[in-house]
N, C-alpha and C. Protein backbone atom coordinates (compact mmCIF):
# COMPACT_ATOMS: atom_id res chain seq x y z
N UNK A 1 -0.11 -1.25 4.01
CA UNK A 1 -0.76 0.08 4.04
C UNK A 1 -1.72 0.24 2.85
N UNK A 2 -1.12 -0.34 1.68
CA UNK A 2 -2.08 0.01 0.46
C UNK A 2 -3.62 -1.08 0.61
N UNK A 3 -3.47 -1.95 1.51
CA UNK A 3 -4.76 -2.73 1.69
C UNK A 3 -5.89 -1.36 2.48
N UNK A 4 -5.22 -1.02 3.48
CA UNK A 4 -5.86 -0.37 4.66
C UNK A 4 -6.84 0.77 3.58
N UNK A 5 -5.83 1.22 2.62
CA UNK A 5 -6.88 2.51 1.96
C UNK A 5 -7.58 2.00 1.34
N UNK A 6 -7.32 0.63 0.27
CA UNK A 6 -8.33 0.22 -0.41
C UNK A 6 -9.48 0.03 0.36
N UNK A 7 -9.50 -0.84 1.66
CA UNK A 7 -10.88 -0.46 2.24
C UNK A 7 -11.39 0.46 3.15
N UNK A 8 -10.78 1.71 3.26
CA UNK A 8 -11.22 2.64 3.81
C UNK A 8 -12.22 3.58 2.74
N UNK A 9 -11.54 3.04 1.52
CA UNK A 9 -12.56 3.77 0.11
C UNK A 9 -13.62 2.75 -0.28
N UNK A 10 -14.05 1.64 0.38
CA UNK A 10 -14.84 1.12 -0.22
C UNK A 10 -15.94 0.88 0.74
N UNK A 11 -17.29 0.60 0.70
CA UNK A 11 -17.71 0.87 -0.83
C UNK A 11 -17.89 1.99 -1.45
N UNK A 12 -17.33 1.53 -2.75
CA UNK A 12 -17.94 3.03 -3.48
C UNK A 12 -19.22 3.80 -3.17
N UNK A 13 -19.22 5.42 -3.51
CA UNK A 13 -20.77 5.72 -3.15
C UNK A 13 -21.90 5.19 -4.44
N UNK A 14 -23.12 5.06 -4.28
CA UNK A 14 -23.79 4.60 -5.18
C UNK A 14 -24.17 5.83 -6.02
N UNK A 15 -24.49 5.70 -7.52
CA UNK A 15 -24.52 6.54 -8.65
C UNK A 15 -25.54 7.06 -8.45
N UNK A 16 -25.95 8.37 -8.70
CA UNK A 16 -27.40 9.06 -8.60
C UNK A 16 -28.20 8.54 -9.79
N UNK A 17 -29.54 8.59 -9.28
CA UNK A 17 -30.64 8.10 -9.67
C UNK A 17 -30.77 8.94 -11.33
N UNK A 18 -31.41 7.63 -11.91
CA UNK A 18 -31.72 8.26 -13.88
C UNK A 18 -33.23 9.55 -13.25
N UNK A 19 -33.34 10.56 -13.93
CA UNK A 19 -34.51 10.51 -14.69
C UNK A 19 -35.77 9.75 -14.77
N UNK A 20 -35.73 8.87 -15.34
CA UNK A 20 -36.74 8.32 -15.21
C UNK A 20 -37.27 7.70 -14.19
N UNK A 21 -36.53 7.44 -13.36
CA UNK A 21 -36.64 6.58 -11.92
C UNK A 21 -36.11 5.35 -11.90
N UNK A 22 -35.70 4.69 -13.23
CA UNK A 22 -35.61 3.52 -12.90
C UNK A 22 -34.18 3.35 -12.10
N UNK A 23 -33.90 2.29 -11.07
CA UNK A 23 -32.43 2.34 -10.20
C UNK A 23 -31.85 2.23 -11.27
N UNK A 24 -30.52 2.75 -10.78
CA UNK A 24 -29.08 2.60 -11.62
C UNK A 24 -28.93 1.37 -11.24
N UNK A 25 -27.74 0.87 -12.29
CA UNK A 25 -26.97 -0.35 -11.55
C UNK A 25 -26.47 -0.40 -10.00
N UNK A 26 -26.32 -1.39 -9.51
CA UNK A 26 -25.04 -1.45 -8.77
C UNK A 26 -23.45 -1.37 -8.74
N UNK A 27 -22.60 -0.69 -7.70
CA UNK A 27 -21.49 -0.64 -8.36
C UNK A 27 -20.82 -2.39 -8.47
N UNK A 28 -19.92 -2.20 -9.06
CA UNK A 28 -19.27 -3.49 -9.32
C UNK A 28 -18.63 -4.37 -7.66
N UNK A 29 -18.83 -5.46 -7.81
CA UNK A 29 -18.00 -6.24 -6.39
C UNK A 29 -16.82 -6.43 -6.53
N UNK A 30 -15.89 -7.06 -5.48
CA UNK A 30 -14.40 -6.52 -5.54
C UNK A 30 -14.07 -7.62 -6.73
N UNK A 31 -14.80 -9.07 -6.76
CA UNK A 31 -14.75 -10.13 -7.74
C UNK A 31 -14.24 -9.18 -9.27
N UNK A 32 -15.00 -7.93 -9.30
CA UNK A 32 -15.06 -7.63 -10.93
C UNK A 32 -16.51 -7.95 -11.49
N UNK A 33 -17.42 -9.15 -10.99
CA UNK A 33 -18.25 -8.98 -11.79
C UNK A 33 -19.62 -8.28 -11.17
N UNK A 34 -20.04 -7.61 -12.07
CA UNK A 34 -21.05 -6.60 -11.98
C UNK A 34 -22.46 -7.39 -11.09
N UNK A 35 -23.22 -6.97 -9.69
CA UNK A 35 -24.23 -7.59 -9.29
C UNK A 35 -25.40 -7.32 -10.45
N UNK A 36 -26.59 -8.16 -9.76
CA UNK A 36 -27.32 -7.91 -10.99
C UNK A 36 -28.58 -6.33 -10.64
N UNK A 37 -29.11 -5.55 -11.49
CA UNK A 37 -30.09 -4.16 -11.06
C UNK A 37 -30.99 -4.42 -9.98
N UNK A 38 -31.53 -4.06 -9.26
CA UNK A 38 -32.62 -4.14 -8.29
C UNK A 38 -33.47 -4.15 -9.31
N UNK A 39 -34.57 -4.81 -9.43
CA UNK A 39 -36.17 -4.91 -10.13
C UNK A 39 -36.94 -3.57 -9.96
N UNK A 40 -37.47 -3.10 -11.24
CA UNK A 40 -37.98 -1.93 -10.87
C UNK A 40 -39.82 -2.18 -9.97
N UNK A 41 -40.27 -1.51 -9.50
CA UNK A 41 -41.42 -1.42 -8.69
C UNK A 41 -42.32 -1.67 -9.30
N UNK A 42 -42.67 -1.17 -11.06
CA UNK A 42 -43.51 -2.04 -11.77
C UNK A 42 -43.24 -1.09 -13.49
């Protein structure tokens, strides 16, 4: 049962956008390690 909720909550929702525009990170993968930022537009 405790599998079923873990992925009924995932994926996390993604973090709202900075200010400045540039993307936030991504959230983390189930691995633990963090993907890498989307490239900003320029």
């Amino acid at each position: 049962m405790e599998v079923a909720l873990t992925i009924s909550n995932w994926p996390p929702p993604p973090p709202p956008p900075t200010r400045g525009g540039a993307p936030p990170p991504a959230p983390p993968t189930r691995g633990g390690a963090p993907p890498p930022a989307p490239p900003t537009r320029g």
